[in-house]
N, C-alpha and C. Protein backbone atom coordinates (compact mmCIF):
# COMPACT_ATOMS: atom_id res chain seq x y z
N UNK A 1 0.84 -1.18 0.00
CA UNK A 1 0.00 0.00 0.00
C UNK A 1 0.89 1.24 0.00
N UNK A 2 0.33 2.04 -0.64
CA UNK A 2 1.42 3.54 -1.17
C UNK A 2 0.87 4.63 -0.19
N UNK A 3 1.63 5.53 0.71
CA UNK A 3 0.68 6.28 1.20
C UNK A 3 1.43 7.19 0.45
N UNK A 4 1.72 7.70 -0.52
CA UNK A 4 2.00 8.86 -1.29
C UNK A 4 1.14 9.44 -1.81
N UNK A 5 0.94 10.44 -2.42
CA UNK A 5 -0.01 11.88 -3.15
C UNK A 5 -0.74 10.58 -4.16
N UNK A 6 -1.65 10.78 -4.39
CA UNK A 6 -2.80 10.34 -5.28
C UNK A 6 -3.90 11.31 -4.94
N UNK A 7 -4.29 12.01 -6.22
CA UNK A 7 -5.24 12.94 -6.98
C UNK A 7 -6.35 11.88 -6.29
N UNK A 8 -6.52 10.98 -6.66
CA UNK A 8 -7.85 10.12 -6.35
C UNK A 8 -8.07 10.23 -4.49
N UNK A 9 -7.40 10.53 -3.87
CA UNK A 9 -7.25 10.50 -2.35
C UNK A 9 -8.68 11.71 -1.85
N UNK A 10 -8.67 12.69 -3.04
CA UNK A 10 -8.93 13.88 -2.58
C UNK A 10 -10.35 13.20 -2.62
N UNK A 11 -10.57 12.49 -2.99
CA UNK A 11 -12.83 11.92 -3.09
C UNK A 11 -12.70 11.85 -2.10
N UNK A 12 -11.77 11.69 -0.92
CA UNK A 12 -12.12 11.37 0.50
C UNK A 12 -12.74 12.52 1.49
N UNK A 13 -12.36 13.32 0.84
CA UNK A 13 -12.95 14.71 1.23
C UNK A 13 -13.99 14.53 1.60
N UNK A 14 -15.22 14.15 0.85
CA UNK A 14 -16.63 13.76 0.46
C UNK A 14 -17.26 13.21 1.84
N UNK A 15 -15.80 12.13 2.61
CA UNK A 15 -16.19 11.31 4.06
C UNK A 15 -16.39 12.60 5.22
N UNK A 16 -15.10 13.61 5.08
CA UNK A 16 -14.91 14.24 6.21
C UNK A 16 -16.24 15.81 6.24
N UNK A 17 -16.67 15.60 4.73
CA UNK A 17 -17.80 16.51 4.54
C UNK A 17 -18.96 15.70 5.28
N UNK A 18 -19.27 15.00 5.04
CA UNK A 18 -20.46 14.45 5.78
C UNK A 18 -20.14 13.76 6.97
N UNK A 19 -19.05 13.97 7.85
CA UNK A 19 -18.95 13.81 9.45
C UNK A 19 -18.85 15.01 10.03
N UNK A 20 -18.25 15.86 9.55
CA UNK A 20 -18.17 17.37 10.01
C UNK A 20 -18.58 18.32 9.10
N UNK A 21 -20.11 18.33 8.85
CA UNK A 21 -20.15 19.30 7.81
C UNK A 21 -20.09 20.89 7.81
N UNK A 22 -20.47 20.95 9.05
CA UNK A 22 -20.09 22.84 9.29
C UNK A 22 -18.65 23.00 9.35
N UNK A 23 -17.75 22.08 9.85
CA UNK A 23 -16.21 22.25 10.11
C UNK A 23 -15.69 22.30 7.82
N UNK A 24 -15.98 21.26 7.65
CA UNK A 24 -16.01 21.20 6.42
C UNK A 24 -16.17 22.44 5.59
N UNK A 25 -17.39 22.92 5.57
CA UNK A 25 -18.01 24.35 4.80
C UNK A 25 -16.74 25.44 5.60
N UNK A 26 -16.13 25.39 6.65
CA UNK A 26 -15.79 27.07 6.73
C UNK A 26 -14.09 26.49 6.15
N UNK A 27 -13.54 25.45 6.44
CA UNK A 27 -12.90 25.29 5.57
C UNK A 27 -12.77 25.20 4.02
N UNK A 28 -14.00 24.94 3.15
CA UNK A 28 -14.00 25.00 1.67
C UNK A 28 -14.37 27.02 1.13
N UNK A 29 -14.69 27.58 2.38
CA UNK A 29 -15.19 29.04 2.98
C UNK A 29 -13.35 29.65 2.23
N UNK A 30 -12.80 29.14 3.49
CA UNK A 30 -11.21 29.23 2.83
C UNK A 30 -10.11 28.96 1.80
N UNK A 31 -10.80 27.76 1.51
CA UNK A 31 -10.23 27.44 0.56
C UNK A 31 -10.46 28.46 -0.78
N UNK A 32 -11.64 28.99 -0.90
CA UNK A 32 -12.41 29.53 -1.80
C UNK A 32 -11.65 31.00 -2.22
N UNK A 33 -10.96 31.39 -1.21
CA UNK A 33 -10.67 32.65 -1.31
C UNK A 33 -9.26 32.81 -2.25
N UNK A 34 -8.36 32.08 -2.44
CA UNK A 34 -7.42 31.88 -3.51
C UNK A 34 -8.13 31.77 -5.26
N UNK A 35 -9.33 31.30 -5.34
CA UNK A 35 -9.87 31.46 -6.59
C UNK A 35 -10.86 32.71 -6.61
N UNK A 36 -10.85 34.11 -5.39
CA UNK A 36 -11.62 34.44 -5.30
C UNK A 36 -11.24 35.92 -6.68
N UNK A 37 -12.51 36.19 -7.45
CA UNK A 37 -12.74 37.25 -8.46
C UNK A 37 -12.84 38.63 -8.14
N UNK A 38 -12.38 39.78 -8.32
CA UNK A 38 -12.54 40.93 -7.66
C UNK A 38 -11.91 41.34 -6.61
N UNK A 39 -10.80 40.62 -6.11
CA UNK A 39 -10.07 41.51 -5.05
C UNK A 39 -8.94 42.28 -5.60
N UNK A 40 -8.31 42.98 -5.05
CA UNK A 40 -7.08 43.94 -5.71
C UNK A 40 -5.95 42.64 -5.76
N UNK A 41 -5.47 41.51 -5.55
CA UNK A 41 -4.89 40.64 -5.79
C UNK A 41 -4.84 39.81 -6.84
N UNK A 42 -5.18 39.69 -8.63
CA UNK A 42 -5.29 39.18 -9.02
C UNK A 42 -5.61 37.23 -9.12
N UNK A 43 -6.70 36.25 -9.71
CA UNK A 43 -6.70 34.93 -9.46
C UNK A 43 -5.55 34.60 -9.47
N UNK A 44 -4.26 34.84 -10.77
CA UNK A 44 -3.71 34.55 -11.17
C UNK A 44 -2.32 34.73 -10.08
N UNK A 45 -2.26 35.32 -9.27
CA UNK A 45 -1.20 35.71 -8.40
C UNK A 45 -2.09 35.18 -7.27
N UNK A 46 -2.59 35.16 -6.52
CA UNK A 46 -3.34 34.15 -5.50
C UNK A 46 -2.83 32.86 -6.22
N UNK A 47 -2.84 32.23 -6.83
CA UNK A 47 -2.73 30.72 -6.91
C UNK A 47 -1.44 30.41 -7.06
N UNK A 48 -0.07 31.54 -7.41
CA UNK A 48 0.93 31.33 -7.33
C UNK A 48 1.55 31.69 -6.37
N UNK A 49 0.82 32.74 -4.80
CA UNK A 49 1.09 32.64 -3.74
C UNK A 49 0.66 31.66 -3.04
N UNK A 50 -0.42 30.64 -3.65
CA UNK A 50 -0.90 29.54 -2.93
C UNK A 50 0.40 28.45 -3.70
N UNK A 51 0.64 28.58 -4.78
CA UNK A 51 0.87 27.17 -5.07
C UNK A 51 2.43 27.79 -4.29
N UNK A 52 2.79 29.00 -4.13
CA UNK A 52 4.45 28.98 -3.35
C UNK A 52 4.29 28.65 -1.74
N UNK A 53 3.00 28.43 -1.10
CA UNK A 53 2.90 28.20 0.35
C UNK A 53 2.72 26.83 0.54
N UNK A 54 2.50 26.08 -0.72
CA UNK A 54 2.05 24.89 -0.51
C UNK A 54 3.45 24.06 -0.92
N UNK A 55 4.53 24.85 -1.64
CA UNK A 55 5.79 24.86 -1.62
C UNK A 55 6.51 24.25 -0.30
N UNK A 56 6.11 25.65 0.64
CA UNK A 56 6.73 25.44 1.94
C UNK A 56 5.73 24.83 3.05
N UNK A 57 4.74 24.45 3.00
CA UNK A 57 4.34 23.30 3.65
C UNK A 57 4.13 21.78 3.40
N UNK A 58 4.89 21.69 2.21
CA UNK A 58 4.77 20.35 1.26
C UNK A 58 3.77 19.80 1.60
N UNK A 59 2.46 20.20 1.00
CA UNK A 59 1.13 19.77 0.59
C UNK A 59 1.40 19.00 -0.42
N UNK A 60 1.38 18.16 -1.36
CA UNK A 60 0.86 17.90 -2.51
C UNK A 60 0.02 17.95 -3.23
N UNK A 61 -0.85 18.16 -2.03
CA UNK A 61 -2.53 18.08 -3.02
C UNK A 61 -2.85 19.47 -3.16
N UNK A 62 -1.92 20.44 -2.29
CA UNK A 62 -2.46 22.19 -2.53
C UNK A 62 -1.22 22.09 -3.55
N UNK A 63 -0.40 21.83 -3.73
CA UNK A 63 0.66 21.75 -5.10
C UNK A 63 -0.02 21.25 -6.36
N UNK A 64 -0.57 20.28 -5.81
CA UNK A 64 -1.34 19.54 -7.72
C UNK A 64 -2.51 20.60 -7.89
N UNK A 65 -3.36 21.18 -6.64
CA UNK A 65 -4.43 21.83 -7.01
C UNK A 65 -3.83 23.48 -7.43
N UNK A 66 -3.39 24.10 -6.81
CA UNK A 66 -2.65 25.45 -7.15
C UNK A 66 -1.43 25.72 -8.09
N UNK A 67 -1.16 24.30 -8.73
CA UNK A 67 -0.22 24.37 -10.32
C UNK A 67 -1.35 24.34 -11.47
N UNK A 68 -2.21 23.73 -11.15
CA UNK A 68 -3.14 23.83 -11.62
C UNK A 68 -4.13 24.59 -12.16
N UNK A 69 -4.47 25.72 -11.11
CA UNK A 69 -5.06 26.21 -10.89
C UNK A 69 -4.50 27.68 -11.35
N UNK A 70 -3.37 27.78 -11.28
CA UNK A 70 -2.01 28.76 -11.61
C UNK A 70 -1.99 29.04 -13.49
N UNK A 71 -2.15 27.64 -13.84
CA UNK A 71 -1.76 27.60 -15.25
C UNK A 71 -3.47 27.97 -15.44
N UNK A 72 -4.65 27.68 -15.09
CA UNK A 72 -5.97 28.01 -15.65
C UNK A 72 -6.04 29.44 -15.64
N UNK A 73 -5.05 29.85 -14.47
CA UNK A 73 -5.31 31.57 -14.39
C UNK A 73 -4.46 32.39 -15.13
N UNK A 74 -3.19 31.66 -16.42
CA UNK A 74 -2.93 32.10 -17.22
C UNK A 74 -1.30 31.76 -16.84
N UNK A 75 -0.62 31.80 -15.82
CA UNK A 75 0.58 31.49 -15.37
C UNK A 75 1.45 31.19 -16.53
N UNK A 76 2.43 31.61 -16.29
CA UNK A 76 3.28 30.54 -17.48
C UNK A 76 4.05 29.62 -16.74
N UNK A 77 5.21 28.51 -17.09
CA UNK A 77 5.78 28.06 -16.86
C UNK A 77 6.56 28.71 -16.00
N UNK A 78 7.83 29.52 -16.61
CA UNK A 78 8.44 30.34 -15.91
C UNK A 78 7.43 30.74 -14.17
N UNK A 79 6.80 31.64 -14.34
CA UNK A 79 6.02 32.07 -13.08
C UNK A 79 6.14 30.97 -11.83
N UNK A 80 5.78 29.83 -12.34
CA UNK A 80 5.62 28.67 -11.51
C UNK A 80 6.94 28.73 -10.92
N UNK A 81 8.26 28.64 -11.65
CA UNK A 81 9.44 28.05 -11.11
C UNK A 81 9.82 29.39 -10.38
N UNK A 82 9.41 30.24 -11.00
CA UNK A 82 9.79 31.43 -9.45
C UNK A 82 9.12 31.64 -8.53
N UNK A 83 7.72 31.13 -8.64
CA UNK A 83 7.49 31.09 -7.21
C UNK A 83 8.02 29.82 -6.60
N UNK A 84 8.28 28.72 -6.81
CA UNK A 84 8.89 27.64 -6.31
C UNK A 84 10.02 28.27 -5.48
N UNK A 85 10.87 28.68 -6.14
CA UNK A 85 12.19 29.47 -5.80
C UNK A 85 12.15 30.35 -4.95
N UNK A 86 10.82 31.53 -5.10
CA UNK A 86 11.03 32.38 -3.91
C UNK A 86 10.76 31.55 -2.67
N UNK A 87 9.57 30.59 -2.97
CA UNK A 87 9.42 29.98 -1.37
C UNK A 87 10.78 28.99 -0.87
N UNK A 88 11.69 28.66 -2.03
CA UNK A 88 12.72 27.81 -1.33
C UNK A 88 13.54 28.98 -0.59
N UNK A 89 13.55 30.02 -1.16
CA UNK A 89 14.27 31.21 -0.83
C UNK A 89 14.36 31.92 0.69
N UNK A 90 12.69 31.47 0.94
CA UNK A 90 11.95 32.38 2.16
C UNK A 90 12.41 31.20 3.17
N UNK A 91 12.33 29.71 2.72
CA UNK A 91 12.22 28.36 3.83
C UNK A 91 13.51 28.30 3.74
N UNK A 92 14.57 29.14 3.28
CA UNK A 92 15.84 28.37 3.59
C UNK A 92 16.15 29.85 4.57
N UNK A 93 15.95 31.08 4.05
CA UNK A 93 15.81 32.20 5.36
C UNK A 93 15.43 31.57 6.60
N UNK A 94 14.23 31.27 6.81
CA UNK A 94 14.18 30.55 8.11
C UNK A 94 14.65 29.55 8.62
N UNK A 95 15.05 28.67 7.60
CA UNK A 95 16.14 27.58 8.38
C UNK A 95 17.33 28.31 9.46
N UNK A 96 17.98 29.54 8.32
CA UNK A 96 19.23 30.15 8.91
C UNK A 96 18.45 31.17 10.07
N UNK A 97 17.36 31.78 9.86
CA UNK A 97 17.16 32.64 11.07
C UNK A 97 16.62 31.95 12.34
N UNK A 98 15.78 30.57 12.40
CA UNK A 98 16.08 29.63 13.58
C UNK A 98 17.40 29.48 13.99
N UNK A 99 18.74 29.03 12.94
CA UNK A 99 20.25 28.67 13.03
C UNK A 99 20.52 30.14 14.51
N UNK A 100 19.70 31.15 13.91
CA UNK A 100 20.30 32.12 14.42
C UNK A 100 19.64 31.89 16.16
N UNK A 101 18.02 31.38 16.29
CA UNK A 101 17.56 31.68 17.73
C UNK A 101 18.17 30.17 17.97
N UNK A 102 18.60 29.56 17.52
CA UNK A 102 19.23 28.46 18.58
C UNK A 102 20.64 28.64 18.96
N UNK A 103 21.60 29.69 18.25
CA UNK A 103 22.60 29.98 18.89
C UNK A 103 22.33 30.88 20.61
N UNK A 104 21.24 31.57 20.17
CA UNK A 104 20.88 32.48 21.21
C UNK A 104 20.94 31.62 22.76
N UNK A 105 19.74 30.43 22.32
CA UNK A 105 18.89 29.40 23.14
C UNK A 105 20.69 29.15 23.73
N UNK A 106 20.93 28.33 22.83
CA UNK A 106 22.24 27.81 23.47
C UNK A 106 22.95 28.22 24.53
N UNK A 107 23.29 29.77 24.02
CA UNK A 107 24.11 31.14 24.60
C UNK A 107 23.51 31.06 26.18
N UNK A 108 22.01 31.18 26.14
CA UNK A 108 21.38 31.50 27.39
C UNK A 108 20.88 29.76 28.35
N UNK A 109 21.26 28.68 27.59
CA UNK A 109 21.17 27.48 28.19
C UNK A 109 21.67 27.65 29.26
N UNK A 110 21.60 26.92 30.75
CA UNK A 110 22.17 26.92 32.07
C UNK A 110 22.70 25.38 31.88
């Protein structure tokens, strides 16, 4: 048995909608707002700040849905790989700026 990313995983959704369906709705509430029309943020830049957060939380399924979703909103190729990049950019900043509060931690260890 594979527990890796499978597109087909996501029908499971369907279970956790009908055990928690109000918990369900304010989450799809959220979800909604990355495809949302009319804000000063363009679709097309929402889904490549989604698909760069889903970068740094290694989602797969907000990666398959927001590459996706990126290229429907016109994205090009290119676009994609820089936002990839800025978020490796931002997650490797914080690697080194933790590097930095655990020297601190250390410093002030007893």
């Amino acid at each position: 048995m594979s527990h890796y990313h499978d597109s087909e995983d996501l029908k499971r959704l369907r279970d956790i909608r009908e055990v928690a369906p109000e918990d369900f709705k304010g989450f799809a509430a959220l979800d909604a707002i990355v495809r949302r029309e009319g804000g000063a943020i363009p679709v097309k830049y929402r889904e490549l700040i989604a698909l760069a957060v889903a970068c740094t939380t290694q989602c797969p399924y907000c990666l398959d849905a927001h590459t996706r979703g990126a290229k429907r909103a016109g994205a090009t190729r290119q676009e994609v790989a820089e936002a990839a990049m800025l978020a490796a950019a931002l997650r490797a900043g914080a690697a080194a700026t933790h590097g930095a509060l655990a020297m601190k931690l250390f410093d002030q260890a007893q």
